[in-house]
N, C-alpha and C. Protein backbone atom coordinates (compact mmCIF):
# COMPACT_ATOMS: atom_id res chain seq x y z
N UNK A 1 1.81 6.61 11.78
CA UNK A 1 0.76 5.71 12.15
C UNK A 1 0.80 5.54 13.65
N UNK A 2 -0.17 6.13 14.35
CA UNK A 2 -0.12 5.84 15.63
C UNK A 2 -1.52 4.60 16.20
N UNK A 3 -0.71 3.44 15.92
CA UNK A 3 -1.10 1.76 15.97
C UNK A 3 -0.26 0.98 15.83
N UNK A 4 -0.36 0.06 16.72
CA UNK A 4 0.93 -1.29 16.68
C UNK A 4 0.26 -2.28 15.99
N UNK A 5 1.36 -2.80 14.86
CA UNK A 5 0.58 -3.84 14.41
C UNK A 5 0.72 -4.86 15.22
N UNK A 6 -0.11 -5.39 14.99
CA UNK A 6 -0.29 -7.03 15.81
C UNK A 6 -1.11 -8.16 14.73
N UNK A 7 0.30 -8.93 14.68
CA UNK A 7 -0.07 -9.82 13.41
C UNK A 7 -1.66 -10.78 13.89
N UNK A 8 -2.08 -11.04 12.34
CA UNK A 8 -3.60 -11.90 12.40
C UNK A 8 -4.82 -10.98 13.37
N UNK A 9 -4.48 -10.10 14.12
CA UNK A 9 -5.60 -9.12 14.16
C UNK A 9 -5.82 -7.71 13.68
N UNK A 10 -4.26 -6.72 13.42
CA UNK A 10 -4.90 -5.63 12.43
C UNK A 10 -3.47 -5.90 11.21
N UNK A 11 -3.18 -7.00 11.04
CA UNK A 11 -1.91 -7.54 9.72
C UNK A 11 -2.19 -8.90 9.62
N UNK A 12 -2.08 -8.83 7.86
CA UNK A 12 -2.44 -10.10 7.74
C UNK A 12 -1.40 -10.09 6.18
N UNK A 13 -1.03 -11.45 6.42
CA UNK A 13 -0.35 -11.44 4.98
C UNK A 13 -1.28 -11.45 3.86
N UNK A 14 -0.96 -11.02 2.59
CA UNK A 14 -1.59 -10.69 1.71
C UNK A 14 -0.66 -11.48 0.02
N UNK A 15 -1.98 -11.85 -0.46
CA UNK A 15 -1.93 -12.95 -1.49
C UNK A 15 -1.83 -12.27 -2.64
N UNK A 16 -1.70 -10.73 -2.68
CA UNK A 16 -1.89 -9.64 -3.90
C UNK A 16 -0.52 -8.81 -3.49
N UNK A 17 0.18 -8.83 -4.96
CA UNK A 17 1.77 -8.30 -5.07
C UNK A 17 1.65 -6.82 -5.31
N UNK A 18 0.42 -5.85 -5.16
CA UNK A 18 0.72 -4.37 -5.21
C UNK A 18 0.60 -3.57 -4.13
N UNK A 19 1.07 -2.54 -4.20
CA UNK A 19 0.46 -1.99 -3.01
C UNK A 19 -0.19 -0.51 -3.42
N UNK A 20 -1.64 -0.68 -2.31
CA UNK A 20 -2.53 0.00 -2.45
C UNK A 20 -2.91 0.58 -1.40
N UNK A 21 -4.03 1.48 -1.36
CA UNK A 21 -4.79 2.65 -0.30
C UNK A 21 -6.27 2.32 -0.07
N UNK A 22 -6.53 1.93 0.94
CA UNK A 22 -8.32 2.11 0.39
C UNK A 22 -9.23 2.03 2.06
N UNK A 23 -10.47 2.80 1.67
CA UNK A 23 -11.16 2.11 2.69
C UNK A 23 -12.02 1.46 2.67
N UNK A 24 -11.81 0.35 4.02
CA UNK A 24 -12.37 -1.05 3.92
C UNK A 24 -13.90 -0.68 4.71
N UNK A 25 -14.74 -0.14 5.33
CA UNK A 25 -15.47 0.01 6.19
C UNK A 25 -15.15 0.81 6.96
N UNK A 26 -14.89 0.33 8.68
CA UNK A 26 -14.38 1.23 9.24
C UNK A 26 -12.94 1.73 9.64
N UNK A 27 -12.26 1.07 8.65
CA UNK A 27 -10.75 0.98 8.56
C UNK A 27 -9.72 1.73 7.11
N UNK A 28 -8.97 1.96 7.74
CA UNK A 28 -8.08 2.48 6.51
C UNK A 28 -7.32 1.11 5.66
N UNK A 29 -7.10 0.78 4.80
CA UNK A 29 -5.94 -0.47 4.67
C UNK A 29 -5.10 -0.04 3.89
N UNK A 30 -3.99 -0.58 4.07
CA UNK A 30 -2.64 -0.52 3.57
C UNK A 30 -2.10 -1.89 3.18
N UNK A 31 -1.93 -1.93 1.65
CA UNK A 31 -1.07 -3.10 1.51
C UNK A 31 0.63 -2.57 1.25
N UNK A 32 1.25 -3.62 1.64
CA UNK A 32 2.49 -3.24 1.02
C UNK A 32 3.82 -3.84 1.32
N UNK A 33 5.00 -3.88 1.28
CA UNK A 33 5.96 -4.60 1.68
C UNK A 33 6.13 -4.24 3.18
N UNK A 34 6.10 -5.45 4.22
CA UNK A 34 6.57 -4.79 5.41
C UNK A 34 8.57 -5.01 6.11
N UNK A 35 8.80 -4.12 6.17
CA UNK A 35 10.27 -4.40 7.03
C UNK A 35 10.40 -4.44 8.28
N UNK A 36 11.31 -5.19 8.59
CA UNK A 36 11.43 -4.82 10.16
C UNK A 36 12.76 -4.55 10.52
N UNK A 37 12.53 -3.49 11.47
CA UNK A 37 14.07 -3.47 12.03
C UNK A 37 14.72 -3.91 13.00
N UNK A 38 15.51 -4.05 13.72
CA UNK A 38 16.45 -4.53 14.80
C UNK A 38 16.03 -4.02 16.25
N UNK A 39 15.69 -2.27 16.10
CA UNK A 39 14.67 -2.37 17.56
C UNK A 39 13.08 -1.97 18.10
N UNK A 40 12.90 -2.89 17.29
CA UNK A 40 11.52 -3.53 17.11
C UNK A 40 10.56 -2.70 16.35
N UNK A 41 10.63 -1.77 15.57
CA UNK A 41 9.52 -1.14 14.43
C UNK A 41 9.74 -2.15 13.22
N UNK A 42 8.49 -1.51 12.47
CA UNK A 42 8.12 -1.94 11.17
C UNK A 42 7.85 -1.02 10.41
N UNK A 43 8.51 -1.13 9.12
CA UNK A 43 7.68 0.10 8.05
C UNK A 43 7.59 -0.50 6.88
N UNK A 44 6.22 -0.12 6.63
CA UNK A 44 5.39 -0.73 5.70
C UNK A 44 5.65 0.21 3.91
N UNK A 45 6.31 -0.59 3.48
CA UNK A 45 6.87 0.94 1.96
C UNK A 45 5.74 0.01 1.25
N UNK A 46 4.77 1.32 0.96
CA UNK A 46 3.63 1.45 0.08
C UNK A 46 3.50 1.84 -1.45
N UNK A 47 4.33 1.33 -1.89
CA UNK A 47 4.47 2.17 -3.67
C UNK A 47 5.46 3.17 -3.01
N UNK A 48 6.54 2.87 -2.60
CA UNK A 48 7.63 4.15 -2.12
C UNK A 48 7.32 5.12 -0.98
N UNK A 49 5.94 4.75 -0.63
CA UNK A 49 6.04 5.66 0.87
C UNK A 49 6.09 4.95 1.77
N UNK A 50 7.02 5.54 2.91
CA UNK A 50 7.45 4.60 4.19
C UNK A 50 6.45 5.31 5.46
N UNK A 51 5.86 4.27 5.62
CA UNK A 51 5.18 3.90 6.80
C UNK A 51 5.95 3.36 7.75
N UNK A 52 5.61 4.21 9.19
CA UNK A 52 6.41 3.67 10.12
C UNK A 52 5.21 3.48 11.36
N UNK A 53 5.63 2.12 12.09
CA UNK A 53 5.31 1.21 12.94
C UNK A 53 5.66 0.88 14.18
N UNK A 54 4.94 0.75 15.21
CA UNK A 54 5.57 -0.50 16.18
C UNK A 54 4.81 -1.67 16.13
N UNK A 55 5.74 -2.53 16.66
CA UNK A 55 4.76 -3.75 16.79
C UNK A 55 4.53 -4.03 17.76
N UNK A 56 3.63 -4.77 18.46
CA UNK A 56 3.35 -5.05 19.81
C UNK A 56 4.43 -6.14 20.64
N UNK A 57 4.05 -6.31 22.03
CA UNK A 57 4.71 -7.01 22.59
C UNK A 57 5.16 -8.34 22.03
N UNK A 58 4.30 -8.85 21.53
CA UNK A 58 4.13 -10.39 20.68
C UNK A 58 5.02 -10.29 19.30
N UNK A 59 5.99 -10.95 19.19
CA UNK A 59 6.72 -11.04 18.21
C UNK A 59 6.04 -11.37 16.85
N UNK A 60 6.59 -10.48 15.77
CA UNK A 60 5.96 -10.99 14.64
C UNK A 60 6.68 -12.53 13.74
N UNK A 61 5.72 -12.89 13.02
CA UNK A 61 6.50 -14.38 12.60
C UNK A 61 7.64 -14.41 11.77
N UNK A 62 8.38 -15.63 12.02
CA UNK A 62 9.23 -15.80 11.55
C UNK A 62 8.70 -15.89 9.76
N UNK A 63 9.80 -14.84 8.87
CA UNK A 63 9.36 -14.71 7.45
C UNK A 63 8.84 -13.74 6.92
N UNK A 64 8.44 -13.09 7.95
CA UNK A 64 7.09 -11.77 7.50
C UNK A 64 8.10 -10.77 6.96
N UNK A 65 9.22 -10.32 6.94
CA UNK A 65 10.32 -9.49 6.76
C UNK A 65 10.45 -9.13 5.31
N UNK A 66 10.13 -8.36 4.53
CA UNK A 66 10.10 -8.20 3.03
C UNK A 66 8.87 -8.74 2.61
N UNK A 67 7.53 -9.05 3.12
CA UNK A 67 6.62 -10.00 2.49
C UNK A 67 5.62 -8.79 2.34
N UNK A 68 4.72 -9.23 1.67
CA UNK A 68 3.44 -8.56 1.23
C UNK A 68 2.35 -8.88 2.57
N UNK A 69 1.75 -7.12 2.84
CA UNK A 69 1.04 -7.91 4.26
C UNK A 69 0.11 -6.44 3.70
N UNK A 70 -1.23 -6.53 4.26
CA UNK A 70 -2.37 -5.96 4.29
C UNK A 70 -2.29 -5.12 6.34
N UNK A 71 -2.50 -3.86 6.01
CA UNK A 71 -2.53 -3.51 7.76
C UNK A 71 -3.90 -2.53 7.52
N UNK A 72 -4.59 -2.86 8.53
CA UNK A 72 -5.86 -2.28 8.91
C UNK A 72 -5.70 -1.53 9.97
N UNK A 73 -5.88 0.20 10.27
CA UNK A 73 -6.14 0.65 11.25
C UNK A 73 -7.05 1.47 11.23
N UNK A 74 -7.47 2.24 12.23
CA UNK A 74 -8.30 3.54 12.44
C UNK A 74 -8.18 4.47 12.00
N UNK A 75 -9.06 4.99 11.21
CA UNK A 75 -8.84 6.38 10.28
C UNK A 75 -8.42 7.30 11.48
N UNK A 76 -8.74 7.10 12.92
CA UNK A 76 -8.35 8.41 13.87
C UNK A 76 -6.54 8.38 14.04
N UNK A 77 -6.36 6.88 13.73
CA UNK A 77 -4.84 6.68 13.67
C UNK A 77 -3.59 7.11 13.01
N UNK A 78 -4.58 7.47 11.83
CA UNK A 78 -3.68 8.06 10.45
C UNK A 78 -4.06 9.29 10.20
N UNK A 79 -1.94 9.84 10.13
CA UNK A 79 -1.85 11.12 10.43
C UNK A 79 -1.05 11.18 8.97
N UNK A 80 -1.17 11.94 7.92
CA UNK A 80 -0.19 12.76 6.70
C UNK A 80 0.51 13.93 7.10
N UNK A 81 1.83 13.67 6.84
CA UNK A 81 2.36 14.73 6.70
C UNK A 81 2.85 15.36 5.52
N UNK A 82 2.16 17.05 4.82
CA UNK A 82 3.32 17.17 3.46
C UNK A 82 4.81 16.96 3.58
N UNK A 83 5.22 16.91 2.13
CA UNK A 83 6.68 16.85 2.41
C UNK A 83 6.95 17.72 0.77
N UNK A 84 8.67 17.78 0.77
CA UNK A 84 8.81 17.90 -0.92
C UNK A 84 10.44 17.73 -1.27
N UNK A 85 10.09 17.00 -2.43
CA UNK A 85 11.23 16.64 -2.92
C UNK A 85 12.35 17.62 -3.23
């Protein structure tokens, strides 16, 4: 994912416990558990796929760490890579 989230303008916590794929308009969304780590990314595990993040300068809130959050970015943002088990 080349986009920083930045909470309350493209992350928002989310009131729905699954995680899903979809597009919203002109956005991709992603719900899903977000983590954070120690120097300063986030990855968002989507039904077992790990999404990886930065976050912006602005610290994210205290709590958000394991929570259910909705992330909106630019379809030009999102890149797949195959893989195999």
């Amino acid at each position: 994912m080349d986009e920083e989230i930045v909470w309350m303008e493209n992350a928002r916590p989310s009131t729905v416990g699954t995680p899903e794929l979809w597009e919203g308009g002109d956005r991709i969304v992603l719900r899903g558990q977000l983590r954070l780590d120690e120097g300063g990314g986030a990855v968002l595990d989507v039904a077992g796929s790990v999404i990886l993040f930065d976050h912006a300068d602005r610290p994210l809130p205290d709590g958000v760490d394991g929570s259910w959050v909705e992330v909106r970015v630019a379809p030009d943002n999102v890149t797949a890579w195959p893989y195999e088990i």
